[in-house]
PDB file of N, CA and C in Angstrom:
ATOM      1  N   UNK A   1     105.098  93.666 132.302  1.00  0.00           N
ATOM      2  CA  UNK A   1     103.666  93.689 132.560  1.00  0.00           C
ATOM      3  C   UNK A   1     103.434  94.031 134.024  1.00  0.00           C
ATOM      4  N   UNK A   2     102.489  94.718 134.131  1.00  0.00           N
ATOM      5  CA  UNK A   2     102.054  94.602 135.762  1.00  0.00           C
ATOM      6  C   UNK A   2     101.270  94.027 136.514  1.00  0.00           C
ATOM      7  N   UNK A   3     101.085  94.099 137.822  1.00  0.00           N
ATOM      8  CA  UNK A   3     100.668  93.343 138.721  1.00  0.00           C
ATOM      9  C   UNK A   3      99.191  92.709 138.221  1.00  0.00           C
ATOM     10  N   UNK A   4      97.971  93.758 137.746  1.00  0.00           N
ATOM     11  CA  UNK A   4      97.190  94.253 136.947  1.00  0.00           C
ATOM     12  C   UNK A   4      96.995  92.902 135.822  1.00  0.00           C
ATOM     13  N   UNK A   5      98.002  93.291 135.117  1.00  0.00           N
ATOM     14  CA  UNK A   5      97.822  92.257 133.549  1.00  0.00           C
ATOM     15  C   UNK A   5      98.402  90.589 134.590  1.00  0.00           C
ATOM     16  N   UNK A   6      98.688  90.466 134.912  1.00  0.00           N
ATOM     17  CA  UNK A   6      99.246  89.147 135.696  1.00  0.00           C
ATOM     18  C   UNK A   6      98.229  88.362 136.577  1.00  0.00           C
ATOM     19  N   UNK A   7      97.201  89.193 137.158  1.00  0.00           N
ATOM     20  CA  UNK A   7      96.091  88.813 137.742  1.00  0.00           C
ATOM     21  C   UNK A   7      95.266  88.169 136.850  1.00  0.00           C
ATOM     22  N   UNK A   8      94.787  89.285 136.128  1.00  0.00           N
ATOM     23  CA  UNK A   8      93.717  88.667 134.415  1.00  0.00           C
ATOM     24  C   UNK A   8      94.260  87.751 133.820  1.00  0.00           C
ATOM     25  N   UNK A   9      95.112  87.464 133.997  1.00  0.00           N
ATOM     26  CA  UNK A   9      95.825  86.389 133.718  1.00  0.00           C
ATOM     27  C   UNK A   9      95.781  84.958 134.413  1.00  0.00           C
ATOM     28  N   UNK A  10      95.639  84.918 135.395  1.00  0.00           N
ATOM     29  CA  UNK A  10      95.352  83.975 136.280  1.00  0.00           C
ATOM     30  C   UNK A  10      94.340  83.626 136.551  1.00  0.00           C
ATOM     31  N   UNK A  11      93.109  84.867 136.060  1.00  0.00           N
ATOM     32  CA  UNK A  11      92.177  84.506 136.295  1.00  0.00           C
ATOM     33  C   UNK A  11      91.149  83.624 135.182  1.00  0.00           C
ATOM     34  N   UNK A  12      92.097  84.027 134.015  1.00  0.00           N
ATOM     35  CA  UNK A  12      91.972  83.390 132.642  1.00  0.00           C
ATOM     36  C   UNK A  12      91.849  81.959 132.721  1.00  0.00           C
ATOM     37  N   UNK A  13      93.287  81.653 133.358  1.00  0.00           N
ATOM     38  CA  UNK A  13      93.892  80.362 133.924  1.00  0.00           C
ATOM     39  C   UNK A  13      92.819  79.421 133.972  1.00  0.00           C
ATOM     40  N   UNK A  14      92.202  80.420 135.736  1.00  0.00           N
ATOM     41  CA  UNK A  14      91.536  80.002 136.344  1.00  0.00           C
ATOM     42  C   UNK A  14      90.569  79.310 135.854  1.00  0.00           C
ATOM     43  N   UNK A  15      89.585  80.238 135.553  1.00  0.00           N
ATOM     44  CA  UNK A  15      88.743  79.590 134.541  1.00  0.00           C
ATOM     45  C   UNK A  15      88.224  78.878 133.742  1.00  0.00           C
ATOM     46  N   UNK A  16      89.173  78.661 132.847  1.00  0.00           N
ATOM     47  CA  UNK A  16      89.807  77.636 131.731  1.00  0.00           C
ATOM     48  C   UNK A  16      89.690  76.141 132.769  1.00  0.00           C
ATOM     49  N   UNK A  17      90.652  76.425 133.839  1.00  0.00           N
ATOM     50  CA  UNK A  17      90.736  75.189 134.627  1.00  0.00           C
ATOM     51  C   UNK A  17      89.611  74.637 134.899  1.00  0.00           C
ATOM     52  N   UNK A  18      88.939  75.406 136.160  1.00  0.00           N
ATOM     53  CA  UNK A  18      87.595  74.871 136.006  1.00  0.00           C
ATOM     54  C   UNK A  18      86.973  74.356 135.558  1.00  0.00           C
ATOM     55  N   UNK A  19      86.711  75.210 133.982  1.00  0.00           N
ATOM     56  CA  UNK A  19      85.739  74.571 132.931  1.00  0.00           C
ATOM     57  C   UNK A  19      86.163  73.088 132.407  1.00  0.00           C
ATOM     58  N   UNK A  20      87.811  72.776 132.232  1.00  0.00           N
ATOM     59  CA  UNK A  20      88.069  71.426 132.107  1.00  0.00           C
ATOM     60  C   UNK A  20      87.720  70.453 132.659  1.00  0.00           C
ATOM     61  N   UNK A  21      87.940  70.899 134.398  1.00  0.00           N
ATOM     62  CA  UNK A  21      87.763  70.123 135.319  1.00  0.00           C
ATOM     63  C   UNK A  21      86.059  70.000 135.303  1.00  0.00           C
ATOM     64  N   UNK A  22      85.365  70.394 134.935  1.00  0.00           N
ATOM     65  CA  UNK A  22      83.807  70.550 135.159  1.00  0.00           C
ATOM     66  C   UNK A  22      83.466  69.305 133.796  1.00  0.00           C
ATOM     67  N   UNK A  23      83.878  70.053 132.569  1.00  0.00           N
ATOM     68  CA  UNK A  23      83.773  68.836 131.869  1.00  0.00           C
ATOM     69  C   UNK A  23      84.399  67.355 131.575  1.00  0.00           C
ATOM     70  N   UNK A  24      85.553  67.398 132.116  1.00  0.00           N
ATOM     71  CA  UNK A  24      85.997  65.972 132.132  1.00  0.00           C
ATOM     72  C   UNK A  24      85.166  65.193 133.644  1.00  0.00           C
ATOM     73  N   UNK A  25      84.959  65.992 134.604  1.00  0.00           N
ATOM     74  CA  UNK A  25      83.502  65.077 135.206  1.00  0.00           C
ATOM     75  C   UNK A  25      82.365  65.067 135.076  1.00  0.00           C
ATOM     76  N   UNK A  26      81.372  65.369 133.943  1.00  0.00           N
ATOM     77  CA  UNK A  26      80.306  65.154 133.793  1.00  0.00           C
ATOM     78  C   UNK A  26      79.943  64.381 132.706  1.00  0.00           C
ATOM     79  N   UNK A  27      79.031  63.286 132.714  1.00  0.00           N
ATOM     80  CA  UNK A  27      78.375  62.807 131.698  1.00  0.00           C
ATOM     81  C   UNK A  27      78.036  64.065 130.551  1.00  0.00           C
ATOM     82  N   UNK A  28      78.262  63.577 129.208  1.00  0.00           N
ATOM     83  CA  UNK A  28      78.461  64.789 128.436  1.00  0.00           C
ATOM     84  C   UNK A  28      76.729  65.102 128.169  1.00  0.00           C
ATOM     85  N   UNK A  29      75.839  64.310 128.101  1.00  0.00           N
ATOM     86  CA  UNK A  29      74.499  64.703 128.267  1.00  0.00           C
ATOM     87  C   UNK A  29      73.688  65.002 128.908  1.00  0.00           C
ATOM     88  N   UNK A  30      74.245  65.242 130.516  1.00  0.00           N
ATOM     89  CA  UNK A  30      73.867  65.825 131.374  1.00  0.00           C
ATOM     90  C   UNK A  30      73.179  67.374 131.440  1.00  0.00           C
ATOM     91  N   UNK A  31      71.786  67.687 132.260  1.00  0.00           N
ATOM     92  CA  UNK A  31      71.500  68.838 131.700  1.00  0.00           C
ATOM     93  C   UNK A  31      72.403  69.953 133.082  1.00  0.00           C
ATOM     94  N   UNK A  32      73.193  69.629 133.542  1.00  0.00           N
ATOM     95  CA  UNK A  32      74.184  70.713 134.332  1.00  0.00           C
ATOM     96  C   UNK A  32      75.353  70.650 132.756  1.00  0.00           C
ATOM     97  N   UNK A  33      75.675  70.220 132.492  1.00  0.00           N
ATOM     98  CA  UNK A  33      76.815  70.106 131.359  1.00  0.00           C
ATOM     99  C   UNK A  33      76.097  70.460 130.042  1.00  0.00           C
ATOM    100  N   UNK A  34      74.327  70.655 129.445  1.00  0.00           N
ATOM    101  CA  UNK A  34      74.031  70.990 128.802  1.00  0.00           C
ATOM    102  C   UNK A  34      73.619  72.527 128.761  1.00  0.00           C
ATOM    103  N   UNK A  35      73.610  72.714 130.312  1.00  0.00           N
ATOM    104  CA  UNK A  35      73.113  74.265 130.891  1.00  0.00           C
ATOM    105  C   UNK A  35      74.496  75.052 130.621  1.00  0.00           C
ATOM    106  N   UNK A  36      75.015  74.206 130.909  1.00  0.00           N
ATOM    107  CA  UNK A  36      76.761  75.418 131.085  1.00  0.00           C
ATOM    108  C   UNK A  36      77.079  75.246 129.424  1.00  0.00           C
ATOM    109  N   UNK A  37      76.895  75.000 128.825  1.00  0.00           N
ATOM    110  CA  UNK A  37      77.345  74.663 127.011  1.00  0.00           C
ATOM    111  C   UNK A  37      76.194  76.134 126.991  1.00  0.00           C
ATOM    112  N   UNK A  38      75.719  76.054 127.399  1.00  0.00           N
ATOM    113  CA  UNK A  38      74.400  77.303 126.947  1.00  0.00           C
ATOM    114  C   UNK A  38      74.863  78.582 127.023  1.00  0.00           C
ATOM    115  N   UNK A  39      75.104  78.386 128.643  1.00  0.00           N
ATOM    116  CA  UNK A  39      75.547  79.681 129.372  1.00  0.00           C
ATOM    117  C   UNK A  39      76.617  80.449 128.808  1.00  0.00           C
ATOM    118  N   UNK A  40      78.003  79.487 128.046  1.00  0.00           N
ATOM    119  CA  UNK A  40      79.119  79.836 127.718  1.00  0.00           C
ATOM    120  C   UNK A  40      78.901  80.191 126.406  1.00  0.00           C
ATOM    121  N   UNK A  41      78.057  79.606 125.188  1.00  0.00           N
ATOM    122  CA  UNK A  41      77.971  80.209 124.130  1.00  0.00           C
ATOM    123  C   UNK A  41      77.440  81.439 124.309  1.00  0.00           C
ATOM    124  N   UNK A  42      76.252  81.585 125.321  1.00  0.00           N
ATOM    125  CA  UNK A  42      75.776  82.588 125.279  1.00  0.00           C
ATOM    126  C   UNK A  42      76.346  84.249 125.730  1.00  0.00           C
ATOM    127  N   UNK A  43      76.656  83.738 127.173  1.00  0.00           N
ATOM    128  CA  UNK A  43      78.756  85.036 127.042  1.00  0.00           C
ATOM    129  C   UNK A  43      79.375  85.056 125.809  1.00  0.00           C
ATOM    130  N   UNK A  44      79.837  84.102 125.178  1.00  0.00           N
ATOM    131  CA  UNK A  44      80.290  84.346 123.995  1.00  0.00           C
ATOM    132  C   UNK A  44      79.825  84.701 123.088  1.00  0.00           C
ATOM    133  N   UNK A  45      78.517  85.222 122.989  1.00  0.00           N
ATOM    134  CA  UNK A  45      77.801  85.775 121.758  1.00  0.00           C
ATOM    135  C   UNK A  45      77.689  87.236 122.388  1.00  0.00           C
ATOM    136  N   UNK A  46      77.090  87.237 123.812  1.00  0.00           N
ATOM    137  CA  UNK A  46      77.035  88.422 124.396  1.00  0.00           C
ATOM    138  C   UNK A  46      78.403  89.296 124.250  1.00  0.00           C
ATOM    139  N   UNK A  47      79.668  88.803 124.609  1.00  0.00           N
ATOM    140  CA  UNK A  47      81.071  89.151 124.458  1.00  0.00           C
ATOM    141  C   UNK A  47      81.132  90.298 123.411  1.00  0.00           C
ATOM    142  N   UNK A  48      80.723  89.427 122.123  1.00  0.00           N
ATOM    143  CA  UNK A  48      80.945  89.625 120.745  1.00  0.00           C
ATOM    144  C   UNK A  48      80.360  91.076 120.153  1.00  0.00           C
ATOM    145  N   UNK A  49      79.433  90.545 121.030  1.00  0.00           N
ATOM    146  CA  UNK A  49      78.005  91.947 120.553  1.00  0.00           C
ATOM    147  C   UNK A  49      78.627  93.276 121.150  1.00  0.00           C
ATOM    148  N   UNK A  50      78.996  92.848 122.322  1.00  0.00           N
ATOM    149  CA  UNK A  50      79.628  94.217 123.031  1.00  0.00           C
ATOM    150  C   UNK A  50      80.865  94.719 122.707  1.00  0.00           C
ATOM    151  N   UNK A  51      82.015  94.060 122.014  1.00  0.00           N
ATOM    152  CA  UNK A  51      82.854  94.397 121.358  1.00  0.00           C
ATOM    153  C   UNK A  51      82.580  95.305 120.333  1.00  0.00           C
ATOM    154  N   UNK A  52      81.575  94.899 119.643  1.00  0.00           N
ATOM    155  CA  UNK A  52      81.049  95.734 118.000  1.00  0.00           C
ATOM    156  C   UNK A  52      80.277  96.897 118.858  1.00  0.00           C
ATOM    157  N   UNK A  53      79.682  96.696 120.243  1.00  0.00           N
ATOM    158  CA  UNK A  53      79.049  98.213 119.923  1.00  0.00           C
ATOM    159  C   UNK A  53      77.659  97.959 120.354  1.00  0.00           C
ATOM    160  N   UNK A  54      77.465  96.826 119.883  1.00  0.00           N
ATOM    161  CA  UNK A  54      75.478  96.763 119.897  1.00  0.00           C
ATOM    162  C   UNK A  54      75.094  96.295 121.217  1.00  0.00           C
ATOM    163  N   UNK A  55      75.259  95.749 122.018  1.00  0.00           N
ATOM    164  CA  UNK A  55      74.942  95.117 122.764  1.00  0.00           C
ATOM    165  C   UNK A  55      75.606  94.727 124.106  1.00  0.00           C
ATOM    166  N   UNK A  56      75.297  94.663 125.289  1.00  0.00           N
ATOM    167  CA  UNK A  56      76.129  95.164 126.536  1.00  0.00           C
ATOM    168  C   UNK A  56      75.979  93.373 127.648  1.00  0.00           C
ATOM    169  N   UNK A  57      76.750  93.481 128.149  1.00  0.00           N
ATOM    170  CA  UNK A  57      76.971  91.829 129.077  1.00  0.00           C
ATOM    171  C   UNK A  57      76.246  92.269 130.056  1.00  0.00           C
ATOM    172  N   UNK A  58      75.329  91.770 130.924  1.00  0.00           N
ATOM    173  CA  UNK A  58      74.658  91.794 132.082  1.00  0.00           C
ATOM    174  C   UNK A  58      74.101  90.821 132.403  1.00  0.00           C
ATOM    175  N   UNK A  59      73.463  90.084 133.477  1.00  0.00           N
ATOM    176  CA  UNK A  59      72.841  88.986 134.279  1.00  0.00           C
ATOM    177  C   UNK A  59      71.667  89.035 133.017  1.00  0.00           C
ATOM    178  N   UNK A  60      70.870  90.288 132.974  1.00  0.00           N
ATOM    179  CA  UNK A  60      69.983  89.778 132.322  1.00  0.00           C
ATOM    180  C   UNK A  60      69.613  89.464 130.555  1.00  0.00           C
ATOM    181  N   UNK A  61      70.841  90.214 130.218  1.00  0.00           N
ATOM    182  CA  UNK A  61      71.095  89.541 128.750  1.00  0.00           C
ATOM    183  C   UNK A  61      71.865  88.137 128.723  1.00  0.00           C
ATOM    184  N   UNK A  62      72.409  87.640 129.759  1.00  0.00           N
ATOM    185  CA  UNK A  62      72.823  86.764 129.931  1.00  0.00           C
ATOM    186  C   UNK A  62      72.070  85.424 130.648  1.00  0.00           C
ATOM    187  N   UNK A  63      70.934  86.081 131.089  1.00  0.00           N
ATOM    188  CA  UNK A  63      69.613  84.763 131.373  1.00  0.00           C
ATOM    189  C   UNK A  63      69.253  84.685 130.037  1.00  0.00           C
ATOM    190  N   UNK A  64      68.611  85.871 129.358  1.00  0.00           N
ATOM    191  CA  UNK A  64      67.722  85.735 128.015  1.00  0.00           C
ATOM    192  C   UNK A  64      68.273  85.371 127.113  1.00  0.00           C
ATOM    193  N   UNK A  65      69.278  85.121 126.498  1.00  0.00           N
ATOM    194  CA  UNK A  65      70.076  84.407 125.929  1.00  0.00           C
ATOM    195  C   UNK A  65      69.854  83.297 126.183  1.00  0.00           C
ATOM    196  N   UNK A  66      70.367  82.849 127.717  1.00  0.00           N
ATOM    197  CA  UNK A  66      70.856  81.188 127.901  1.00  0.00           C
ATOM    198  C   UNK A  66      68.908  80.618 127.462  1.00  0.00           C
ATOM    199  N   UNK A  67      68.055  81.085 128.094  1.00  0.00           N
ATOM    200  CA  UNK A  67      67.174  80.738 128.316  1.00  0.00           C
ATOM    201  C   UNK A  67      66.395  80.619 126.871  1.00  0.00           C
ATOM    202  N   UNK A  68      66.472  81.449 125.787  1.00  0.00           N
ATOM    203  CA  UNK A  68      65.762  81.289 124.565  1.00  0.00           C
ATOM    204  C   UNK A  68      66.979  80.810 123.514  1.00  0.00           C
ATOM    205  N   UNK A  69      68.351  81.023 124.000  1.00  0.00           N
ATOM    206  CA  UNK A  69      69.192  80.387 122.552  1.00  0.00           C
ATOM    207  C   UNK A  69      69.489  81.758 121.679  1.00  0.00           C
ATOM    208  N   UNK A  70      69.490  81.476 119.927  1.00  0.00           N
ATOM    209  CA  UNK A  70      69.893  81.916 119.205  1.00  0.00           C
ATOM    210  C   UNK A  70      68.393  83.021 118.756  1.00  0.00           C
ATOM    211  N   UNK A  71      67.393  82.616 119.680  1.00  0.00           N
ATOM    212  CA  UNK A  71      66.052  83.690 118.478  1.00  0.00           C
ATOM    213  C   UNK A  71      65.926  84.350 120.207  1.00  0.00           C
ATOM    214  N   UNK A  72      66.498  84.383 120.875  1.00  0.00           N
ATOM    215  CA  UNK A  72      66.414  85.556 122.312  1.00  0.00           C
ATOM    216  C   UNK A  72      67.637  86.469 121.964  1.00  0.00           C
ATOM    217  N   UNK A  73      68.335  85.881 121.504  1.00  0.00           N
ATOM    218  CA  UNK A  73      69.775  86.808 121.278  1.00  0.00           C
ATOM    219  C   UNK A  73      69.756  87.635 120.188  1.00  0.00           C
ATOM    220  N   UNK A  74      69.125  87.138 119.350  1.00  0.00           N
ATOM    221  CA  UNK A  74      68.979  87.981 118.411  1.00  0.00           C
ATOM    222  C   UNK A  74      67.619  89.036 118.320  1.00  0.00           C
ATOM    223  N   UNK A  75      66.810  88.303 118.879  1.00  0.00           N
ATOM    224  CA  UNK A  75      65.497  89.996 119.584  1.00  0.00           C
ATOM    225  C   UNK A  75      66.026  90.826 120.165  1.00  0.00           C
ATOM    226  N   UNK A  76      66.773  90.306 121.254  1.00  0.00           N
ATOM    227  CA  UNK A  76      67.652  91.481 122.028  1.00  0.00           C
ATOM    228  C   UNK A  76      68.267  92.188 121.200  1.00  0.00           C
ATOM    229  N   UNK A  77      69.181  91.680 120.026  1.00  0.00           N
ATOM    230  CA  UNK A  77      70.138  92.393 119.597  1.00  0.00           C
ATOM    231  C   UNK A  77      69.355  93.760 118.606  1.00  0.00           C
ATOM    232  N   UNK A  78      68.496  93.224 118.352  1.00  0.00           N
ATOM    233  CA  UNK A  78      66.978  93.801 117.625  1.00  0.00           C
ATOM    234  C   UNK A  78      66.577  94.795 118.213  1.00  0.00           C
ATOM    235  N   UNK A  79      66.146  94.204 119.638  1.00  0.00           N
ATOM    236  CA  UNK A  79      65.834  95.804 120.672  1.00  0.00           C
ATOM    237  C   UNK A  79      66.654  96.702 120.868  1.00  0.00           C
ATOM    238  N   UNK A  80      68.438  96.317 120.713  1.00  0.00           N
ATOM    239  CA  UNK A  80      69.286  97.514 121.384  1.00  0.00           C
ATOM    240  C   UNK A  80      69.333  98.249 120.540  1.00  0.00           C
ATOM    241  N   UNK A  81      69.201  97.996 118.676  1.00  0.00           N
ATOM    242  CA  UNK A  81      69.391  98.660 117.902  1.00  0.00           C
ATOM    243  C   UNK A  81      68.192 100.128 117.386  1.00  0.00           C
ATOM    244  N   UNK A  82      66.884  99.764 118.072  1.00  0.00           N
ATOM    245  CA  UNK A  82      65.782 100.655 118.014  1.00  0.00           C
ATOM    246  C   UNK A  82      66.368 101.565 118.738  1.00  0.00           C
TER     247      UNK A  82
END
């Protein structure tokens, strides 16, 4: 592998770490720990969409998402297809 794939890799790591470390200190009903549960499904739906084709990752599909949930994500996904 190269230098390249070994980085993304770490940065995977990275990440991952964080997010553990973020949730094993927060009260789990906290709205910083309810905001980031948002944020991350919502990359992960965004992810998904852009894999298939329909739909592209950016700050602002990635506010409108976090910010409306499952009926913002899916208007969007609505608009890219017009």
């Amino acid at each position: 592998m190269t230098q390249e794939h070994w980085l993304f890799l770490l940065g995977i790591a990275l990440m991952l770490g964080l997010l553990l470390a973020f949730t094993l200190n927060h009260r789990p009903q906290s709205k910083a720990y309810r905001w980031t549960q948002r944020i991350f499904w919502s990359l992960v739906f965004l992810q998904g969409c852009s894999m298939a084709g329909w739909l592209g990752v950016n700050a602002v599909n990635l506010a409108i998402t976090a910010a409306l949930g499952i009926p913002g994500g899916c208007t969007l996904l609505v608009l890219s297809l017009i």
